[in-house]
PDB file of N, CA and C in Angstrom:
ATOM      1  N   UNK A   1      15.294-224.361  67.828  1.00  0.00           N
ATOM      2  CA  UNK A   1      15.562-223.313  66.847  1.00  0.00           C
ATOM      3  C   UNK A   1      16.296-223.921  65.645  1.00  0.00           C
ATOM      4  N   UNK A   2      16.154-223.269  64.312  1.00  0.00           N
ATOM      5  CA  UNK A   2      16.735-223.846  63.267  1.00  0.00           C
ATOM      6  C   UNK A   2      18.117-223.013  63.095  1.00  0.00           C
ATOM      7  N   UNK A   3      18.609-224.216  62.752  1.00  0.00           N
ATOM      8  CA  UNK A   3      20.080-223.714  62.769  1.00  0.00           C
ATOM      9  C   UNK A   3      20.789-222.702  62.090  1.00  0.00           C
ATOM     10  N   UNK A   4      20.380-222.389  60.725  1.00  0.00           N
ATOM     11  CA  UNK A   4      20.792-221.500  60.124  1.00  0.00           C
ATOM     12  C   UNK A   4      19.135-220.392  60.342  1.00  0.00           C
ATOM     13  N   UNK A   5      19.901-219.411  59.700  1.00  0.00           N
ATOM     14  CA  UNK A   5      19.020-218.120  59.588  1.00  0.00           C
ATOM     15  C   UNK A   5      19.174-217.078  58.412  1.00  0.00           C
ATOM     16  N   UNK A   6      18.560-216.989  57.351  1.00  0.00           N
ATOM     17  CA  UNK A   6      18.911-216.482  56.198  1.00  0.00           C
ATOM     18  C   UNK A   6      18.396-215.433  55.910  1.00  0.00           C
ATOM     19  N   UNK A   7      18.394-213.992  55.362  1.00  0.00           N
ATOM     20  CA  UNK A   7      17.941-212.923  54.995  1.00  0.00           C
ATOM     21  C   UNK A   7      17.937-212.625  53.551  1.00  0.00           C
ATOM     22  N   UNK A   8      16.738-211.734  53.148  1.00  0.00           N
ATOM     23  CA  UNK A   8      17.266-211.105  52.134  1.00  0.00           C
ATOM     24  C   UNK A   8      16.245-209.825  51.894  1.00  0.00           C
ATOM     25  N   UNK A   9      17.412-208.594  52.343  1.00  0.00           N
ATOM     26  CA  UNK A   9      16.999-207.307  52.365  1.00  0.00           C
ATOM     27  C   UNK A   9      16.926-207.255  50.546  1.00  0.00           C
ATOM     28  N   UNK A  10      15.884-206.205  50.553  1.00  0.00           N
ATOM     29  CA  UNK A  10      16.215-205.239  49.471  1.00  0.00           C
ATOM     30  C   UNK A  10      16.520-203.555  50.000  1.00  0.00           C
ATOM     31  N   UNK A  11      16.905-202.934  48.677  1.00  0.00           N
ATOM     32  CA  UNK A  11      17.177-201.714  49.326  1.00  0.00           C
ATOM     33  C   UNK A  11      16.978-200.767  48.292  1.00  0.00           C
ATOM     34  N   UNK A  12      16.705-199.437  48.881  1.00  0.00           N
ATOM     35  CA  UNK A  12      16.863-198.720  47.168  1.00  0.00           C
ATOM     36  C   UNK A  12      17.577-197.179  47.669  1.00  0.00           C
ATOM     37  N   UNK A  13      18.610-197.164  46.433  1.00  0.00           N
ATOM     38  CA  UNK A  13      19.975-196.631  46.615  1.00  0.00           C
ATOM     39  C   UNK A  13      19.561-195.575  45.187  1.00  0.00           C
ATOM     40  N   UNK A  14      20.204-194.595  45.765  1.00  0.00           N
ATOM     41  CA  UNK A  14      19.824-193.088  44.257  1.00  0.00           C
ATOM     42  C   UNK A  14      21.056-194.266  43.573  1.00  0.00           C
ATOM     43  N   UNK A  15      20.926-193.865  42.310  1.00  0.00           N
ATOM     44  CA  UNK A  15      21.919-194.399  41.243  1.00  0.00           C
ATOM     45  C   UNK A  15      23.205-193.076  41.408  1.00  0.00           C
ATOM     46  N   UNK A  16      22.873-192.256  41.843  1.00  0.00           N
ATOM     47  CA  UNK A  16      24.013-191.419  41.838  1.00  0.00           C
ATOM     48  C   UNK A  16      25.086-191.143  43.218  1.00  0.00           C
ATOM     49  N   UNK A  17      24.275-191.779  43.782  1.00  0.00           N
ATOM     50  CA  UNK A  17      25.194-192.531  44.839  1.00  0.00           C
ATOM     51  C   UNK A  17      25.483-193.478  45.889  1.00  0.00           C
ATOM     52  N   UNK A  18      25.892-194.519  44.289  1.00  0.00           N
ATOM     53  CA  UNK A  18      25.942-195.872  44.132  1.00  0.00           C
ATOM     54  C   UNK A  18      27.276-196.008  44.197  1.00  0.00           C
ATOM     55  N   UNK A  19      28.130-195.707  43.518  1.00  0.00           N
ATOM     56  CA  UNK A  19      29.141-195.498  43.991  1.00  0.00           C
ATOM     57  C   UNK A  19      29.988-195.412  45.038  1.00  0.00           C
ATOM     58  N   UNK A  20      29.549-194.220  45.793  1.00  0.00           N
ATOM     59  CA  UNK A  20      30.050-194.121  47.563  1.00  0.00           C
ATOM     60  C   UNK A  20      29.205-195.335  48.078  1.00  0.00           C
ATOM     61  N   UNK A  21      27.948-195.706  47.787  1.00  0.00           N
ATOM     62  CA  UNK A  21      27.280-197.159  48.957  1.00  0.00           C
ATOM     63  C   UNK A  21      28.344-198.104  48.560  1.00  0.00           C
ATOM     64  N   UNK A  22      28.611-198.504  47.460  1.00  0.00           N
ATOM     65  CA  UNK A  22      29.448-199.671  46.428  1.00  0.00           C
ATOM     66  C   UNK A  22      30.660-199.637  47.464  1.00  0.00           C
ATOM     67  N   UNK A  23      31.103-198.302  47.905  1.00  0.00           N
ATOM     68  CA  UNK A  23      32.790-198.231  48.429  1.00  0.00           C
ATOM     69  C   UNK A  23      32.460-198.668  50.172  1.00  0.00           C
ATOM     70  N   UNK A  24      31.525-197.993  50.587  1.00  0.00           N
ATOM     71  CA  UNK A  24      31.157-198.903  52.063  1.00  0.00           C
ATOM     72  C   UNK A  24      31.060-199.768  51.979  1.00  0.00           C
ATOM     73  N   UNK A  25      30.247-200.824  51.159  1.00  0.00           N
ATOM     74  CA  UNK A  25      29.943-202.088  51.092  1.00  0.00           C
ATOM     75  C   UNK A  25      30.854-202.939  50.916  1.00  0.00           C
ATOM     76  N   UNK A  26      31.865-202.252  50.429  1.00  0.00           N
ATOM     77  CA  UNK A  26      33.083-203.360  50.388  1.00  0.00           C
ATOM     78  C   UNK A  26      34.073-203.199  51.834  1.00  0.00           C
ATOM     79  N   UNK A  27      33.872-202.110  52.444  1.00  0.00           N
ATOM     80  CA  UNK A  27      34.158-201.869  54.151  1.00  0.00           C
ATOM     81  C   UNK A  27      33.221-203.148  54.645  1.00  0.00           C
ATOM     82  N   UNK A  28      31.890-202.955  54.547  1.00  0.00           N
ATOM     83  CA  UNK A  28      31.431-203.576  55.457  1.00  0.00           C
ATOM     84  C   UNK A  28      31.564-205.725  55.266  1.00  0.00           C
ATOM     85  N   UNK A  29      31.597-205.837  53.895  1.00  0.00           N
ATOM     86  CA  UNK A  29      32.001-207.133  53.492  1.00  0.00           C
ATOM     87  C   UNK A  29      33.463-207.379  53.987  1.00  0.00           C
ATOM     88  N   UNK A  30      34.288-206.964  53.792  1.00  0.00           N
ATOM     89  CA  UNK A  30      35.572-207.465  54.276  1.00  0.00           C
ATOM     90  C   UNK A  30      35.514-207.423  56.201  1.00  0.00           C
ATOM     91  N   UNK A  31      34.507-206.424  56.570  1.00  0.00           N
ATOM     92  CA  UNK A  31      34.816-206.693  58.514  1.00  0.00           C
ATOM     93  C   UNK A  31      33.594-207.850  58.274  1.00  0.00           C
ATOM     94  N   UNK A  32      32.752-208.838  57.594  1.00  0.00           N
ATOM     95  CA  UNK A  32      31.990-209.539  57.793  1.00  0.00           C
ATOM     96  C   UNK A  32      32.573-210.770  57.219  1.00  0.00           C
ATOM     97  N   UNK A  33      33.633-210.978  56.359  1.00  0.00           N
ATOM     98  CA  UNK A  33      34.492-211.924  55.702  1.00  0.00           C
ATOM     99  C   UNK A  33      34.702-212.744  56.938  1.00  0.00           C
ATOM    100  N   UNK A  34      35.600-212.014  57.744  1.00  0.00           N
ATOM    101  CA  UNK A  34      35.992-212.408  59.374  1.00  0.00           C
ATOM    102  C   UNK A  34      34.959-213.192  60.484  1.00  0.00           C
ATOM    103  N   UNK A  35      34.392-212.816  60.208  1.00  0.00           N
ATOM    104  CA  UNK A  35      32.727-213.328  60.827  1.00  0.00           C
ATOM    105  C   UNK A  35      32.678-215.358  60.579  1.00  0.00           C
ATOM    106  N   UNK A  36      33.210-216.025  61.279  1.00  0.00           N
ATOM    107  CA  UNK A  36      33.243-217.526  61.316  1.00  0.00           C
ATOM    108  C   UNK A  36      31.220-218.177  61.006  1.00  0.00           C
ATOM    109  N   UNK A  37      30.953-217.471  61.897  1.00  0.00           N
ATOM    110  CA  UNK A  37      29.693-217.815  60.910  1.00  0.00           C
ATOM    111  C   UNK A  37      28.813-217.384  60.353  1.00  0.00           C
ATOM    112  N   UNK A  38      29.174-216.460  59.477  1.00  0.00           N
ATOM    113  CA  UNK A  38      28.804-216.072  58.551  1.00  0.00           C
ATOM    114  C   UNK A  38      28.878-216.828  57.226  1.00  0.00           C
ATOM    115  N   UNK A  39      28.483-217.439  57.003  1.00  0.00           N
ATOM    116  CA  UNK A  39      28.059-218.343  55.289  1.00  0.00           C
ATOM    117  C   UNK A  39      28.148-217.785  54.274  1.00  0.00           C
ATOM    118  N   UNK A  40      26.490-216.952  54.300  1.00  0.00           N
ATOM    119  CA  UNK A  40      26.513-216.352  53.041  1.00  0.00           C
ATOM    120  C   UNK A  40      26.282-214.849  53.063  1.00  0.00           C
ATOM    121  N   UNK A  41      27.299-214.135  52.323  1.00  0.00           N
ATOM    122  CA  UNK A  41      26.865-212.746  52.567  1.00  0.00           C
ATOM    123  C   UNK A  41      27.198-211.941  51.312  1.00  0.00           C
ATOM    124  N   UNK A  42      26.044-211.416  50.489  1.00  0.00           N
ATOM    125  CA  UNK A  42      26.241-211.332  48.788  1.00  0.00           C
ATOM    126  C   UNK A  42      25.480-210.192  48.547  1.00  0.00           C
ATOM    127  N   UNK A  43      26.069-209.266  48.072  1.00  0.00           N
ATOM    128  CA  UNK A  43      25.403-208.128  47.301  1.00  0.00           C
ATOM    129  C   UNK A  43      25.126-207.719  45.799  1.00  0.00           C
ATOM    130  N   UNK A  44      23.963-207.751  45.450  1.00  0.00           N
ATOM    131  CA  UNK A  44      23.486-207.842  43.945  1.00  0.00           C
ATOM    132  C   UNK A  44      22.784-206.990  43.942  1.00  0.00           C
ATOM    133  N   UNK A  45      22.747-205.938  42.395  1.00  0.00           N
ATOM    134  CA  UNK A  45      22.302-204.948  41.674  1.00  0.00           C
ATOM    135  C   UNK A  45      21.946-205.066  40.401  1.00  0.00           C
ATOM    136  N   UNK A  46      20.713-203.997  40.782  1.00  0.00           N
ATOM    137  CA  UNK A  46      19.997-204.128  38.972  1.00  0.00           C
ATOM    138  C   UNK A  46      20.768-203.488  37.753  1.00  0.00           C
ATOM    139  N   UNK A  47      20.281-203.286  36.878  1.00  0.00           N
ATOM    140  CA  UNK A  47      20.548-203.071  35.642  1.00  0.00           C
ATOM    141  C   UNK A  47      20.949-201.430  36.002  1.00  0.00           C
ATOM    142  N   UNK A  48      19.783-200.805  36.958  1.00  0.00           N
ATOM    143  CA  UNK A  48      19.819-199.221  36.813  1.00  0.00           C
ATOM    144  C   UNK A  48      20.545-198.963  38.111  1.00  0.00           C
ATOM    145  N   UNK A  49      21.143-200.094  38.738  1.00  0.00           N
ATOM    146  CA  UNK A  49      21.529-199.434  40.046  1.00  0.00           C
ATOM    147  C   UNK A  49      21.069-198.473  41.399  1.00  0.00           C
ATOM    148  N   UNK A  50      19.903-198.893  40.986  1.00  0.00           N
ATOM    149  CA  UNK A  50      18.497-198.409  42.201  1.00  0.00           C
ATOM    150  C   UNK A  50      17.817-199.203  43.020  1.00  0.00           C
ATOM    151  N   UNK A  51      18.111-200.528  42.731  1.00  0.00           N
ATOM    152  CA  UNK A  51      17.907-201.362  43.778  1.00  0.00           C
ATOM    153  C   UNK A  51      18.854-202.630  44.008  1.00  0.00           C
ATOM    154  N   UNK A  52      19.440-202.916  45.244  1.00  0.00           N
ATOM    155  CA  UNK A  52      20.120-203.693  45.578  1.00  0.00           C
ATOM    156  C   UNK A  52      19.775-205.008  46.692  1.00  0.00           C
ATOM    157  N   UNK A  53      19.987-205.993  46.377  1.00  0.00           N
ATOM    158  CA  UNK A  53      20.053-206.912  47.462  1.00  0.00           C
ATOM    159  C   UNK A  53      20.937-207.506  48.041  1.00  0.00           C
ATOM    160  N   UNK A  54      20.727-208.097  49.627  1.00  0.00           N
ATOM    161  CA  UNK A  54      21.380-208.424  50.053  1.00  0.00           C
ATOM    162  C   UNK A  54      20.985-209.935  50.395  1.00  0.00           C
ATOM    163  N   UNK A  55      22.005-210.914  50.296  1.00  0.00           N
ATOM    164  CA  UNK A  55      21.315-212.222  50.513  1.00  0.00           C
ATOM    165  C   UNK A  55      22.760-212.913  51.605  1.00  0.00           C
ATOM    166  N   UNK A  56      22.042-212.831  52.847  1.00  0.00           N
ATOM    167  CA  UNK A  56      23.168-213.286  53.758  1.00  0.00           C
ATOM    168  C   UNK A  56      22.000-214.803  54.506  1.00  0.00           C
ATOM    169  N   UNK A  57      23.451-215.851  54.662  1.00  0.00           N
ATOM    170  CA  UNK A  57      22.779-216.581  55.593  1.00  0.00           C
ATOM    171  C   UNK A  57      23.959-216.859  56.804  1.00  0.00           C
ATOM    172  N   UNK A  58      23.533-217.223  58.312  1.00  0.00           N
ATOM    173  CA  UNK A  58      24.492-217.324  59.420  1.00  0.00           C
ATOM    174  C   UNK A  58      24.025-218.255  60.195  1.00  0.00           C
ATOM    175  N   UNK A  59      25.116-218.591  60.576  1.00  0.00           N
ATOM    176  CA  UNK A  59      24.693-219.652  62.159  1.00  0.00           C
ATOM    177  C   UNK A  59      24.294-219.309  62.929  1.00  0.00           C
ATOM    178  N   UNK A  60      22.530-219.613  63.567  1.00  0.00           N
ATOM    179  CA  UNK A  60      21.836-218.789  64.028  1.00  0.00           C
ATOM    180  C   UNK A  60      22.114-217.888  65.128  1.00  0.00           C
ATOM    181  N   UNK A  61      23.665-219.009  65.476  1.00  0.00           N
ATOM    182  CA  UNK A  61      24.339-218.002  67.045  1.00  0.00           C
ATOM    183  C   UNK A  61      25.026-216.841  66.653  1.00  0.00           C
ATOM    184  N   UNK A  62      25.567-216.290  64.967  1.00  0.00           N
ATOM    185  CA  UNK A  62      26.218-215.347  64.877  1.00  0.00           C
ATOM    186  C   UNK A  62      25.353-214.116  64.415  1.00  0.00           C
ATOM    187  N   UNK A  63      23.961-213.727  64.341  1.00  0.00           N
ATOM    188  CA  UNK A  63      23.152-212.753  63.880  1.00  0.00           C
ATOM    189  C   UNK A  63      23.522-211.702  64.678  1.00  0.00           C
ATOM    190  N   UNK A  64      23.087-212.518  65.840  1.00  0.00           N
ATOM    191  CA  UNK A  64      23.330-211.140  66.917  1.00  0.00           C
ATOM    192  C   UNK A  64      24.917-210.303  66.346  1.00  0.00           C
ATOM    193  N   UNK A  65      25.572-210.734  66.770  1.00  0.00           N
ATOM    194  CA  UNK A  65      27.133-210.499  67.018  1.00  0.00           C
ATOM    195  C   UNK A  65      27.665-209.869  65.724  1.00  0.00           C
ATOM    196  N   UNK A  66      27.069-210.619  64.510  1.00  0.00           N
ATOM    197  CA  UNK A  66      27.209-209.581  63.319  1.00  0.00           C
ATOM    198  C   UNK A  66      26.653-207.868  62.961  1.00  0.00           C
ATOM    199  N   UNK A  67      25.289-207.787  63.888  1.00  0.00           N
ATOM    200  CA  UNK A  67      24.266-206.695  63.673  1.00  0.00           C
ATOM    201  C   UNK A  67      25.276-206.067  65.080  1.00  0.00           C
ATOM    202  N   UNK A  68      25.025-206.349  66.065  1.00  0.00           N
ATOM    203  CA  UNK A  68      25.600-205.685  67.206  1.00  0.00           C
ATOM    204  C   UNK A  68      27.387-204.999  66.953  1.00  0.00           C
ATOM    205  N   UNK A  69      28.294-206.058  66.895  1.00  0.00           N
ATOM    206  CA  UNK A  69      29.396-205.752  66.868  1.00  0.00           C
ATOM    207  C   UNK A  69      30.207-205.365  65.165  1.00  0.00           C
ATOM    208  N   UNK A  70      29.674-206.276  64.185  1.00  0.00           N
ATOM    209  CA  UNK A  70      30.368-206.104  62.935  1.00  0.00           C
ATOM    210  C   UNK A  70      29.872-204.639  62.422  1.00  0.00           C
ATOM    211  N   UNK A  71      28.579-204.863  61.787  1.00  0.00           N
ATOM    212  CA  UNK A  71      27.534-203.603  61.308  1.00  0.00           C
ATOM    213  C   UNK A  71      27.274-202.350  61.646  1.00  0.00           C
ATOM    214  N   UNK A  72      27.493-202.769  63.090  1.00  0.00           N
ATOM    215  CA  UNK A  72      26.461-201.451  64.021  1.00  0.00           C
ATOM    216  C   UNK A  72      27.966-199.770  63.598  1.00  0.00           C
ATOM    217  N   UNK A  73      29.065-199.944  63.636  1.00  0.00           N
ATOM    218  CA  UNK A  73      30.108-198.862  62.907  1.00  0.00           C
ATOM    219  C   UNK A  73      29.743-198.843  61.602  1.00  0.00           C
ATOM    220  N   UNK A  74      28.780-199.009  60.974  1.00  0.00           N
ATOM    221  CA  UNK A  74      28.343-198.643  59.396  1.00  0.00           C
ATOM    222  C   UNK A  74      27.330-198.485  59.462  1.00  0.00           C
ATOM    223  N   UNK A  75      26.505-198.913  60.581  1.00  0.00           N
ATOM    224  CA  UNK A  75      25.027-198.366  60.172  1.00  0.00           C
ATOM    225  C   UNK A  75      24.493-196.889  59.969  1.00  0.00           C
ATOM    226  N   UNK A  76      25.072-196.259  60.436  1.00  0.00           N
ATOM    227  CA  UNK A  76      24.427-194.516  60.274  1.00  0.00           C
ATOM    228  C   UNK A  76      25.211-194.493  58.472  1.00  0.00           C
ATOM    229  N   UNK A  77      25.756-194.538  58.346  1.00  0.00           N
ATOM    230  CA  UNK A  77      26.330-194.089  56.710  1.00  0.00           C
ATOM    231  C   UNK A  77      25.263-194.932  56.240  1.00  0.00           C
ATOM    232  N   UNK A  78      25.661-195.966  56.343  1.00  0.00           N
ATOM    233  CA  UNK A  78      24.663-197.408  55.721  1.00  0.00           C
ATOM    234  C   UNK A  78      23.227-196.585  55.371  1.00  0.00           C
ATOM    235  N   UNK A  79      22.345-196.089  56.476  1.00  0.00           N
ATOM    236  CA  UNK A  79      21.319-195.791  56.190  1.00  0.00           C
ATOM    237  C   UNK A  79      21.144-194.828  55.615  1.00  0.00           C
ATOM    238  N   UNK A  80      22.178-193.608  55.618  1.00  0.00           N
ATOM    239  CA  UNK A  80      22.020-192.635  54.691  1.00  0.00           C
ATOM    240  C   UNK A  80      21.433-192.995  53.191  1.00  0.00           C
ATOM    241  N   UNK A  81      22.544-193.744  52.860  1.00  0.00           N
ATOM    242  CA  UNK A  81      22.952-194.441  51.714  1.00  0.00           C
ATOM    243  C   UNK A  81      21.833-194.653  50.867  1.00  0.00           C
ATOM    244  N   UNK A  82      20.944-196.057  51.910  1.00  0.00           N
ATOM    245  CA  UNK A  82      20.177-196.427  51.218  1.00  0.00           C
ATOM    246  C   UNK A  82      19.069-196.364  52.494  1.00  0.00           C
ATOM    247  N   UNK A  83      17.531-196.887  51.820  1.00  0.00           N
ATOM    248  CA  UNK A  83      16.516-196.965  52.290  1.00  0.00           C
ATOM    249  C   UNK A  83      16.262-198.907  52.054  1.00  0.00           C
ATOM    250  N   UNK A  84      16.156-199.531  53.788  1.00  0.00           N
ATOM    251  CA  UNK A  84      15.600-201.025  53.649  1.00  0.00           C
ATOM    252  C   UNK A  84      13.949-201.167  53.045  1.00  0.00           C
ATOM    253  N   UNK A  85      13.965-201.460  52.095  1.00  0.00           N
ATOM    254  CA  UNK A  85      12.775-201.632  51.470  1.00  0.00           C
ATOM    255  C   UNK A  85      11.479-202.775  51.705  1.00  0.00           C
ATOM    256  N   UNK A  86      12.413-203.943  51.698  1.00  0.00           N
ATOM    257  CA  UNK A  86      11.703-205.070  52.410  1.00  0.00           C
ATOM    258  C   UNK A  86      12.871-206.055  53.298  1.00  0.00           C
ATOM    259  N   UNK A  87      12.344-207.033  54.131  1.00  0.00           N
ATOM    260  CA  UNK A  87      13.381-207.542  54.477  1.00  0.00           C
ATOM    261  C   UNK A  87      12.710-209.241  54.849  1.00  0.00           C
ATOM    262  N   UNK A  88      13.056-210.265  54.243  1.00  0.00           N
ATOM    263  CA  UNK A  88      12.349-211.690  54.174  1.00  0.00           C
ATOM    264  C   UNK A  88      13.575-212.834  55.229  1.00  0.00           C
ATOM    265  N   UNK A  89      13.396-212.904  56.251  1.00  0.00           N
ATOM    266  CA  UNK A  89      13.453-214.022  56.882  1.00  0.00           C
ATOM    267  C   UNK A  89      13.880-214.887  56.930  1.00  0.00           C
ATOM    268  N   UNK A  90      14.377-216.247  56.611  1.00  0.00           N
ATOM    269  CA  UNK A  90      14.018-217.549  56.730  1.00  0.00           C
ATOM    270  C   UNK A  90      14.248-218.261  57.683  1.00  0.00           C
ATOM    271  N   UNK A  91      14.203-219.267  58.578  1.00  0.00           N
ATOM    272  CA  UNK A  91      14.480-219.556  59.729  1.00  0.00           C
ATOM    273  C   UNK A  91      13.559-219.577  60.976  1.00  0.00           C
ATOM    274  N   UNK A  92      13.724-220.168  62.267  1.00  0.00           N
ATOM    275  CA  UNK A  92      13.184-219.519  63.064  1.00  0.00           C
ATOM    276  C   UNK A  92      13.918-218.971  64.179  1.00  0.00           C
ATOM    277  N   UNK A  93      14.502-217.512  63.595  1.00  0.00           N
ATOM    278  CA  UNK A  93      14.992-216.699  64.637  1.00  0.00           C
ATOM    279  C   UNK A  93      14.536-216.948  66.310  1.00  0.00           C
ATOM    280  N   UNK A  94      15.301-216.268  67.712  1.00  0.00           N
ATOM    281  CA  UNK A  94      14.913-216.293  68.504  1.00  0.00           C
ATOM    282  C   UNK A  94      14.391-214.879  68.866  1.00  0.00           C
ATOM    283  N   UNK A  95      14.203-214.670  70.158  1.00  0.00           N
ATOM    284  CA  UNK A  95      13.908-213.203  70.358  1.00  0.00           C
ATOM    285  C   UNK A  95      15.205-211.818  70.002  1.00  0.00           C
ATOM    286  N   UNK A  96      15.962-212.431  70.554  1.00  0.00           N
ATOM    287  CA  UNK A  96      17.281-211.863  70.526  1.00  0.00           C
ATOM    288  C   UNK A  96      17.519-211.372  68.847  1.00  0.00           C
ATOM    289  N   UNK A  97      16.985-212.313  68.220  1.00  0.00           N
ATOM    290  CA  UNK A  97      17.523-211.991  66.550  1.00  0.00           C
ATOM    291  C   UNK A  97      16.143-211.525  66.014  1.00  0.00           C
ATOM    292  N   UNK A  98      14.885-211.312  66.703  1.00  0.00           N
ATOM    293  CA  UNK A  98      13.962-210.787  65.691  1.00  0.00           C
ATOM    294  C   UNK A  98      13.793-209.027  66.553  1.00  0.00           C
ATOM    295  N   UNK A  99      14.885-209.350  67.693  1.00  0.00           N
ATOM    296  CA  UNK A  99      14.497-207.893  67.752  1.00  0.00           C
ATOM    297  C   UNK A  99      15.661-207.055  67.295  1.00  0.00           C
ATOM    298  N   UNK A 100      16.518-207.415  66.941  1.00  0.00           N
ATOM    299  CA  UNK A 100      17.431-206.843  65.393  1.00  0.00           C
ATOM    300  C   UNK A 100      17.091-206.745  64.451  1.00  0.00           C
ATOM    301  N   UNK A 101      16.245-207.874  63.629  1.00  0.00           N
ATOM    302  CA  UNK A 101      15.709-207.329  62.565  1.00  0.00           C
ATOM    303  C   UNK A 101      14.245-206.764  62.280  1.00  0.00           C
ATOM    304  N   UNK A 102      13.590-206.670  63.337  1.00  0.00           N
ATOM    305  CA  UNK A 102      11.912-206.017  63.225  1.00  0.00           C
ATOM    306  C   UNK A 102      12.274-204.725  63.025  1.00  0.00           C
ATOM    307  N   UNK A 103      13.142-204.110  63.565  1.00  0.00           N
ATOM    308  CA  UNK A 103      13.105-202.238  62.863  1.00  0.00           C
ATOM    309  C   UNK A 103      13.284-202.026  61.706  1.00  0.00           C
ATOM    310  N   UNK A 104      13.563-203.224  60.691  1.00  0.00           N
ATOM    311  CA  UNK A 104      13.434-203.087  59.262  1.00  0.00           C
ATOM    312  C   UNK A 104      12.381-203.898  58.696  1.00  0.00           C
ATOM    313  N   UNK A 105      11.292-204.084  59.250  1.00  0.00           N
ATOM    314  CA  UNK A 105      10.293-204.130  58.746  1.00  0.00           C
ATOM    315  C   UNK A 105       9.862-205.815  57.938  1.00  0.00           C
ATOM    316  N   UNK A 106      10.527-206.492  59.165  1.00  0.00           N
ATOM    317  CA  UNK A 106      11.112-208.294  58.724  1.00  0.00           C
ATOM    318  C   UNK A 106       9.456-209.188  58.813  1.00  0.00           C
ATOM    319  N   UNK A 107      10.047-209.938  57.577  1.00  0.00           N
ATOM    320  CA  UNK A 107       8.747-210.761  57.350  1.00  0.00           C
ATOM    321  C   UNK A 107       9.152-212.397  57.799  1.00  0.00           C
ATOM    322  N   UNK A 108       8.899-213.169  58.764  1.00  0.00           N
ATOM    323  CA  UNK A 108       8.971-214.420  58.716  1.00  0.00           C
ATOM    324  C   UNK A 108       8.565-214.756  58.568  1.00  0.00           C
ATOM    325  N   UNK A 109       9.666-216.020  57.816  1.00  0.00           N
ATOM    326  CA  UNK A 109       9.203-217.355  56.829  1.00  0.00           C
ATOM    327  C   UNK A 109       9.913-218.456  57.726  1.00  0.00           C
ATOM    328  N   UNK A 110       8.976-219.436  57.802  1.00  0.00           N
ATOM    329  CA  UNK A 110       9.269-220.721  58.871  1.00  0.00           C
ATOM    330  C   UNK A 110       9.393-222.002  58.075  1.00  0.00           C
ATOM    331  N   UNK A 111      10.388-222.424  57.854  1.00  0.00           N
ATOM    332  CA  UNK A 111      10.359-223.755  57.125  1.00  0.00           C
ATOM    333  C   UNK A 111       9.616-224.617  57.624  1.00  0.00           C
ATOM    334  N   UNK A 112       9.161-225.529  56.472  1.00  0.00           N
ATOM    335  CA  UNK A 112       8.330-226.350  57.045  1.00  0.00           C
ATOM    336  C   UNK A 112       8.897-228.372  56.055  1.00  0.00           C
ATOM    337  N   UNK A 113       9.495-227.896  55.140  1.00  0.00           N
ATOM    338  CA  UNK A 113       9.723-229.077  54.700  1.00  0.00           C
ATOM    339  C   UNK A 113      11.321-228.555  53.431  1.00  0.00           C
ATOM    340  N   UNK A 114      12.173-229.302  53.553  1.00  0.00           N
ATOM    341  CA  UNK A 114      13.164-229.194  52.313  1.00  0.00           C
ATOM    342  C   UNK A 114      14.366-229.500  53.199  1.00  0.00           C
ATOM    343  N   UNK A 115      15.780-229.155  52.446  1.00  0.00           N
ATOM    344  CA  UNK A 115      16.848-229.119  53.092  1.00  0.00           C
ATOM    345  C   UNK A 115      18.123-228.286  52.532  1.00  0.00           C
ATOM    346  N   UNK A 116      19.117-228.297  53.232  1.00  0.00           N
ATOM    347  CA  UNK A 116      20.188-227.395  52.192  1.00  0.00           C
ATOM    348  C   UNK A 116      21.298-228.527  52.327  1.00  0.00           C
ATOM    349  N   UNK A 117      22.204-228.324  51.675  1.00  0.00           N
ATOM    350  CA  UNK A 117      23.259-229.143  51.642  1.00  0.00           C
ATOM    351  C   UNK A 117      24.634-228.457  51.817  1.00  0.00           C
TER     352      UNK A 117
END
């Protein structure tokens, strides 16, 4: 398995309440700060505030443990909030981590040549 595992949801959020998602999201970033392997975990918005991404990457042993134990107390608001629009992969997850992210509709992407530093 490859060691890291990287995501990147999109999402689409009413602009009018962007605001209240904006104020969870900073709940849910600070209980994921804590998260040792957690790498990368970044939230970016458009111009109109109707669509947002999320670009997280983790050590492939912490997916689980982030979705299960960090997330899972925000997910019902979370989804109110917003709608997962697409959700891209990178890595090669195990079973354990693609059956966390297949209910959002996950596309894998399998490296095949490059590196990160």
């Amino acid at each position: 398995m490859h060691q890291f595992i990287s995501c990147l949801f999109t999402l689409a959020v009413k602009p009018e309440e962007f605001q209240e998602f904006k104020a969870l999201i900073s709940k849910i970033v600070a209980a994921t700060r804590e998260e040792p392997g957690t790498l990368v975990y970044e939230y970016s918005v458009n111009e109109d505030a109707n669509t947002v991404h999320i670009l997280e990457r983790y050590n492939a042993d912490a997916v689980v443990s982030h979705v299960d134990l960090t997330f899972a107390p925000f997910g019902e608001r979370f989804l109110q909030l917003c709608q997962v629009t697409g959700l891209v992969v990178y890595g090669t997850p195990d079973a354990e981590i693609r059956k966390r992210l297949d209910p959002f509709g996950a596309v894998y992407m399998t490296p095949f040549d490059g590196f990160s530093r």
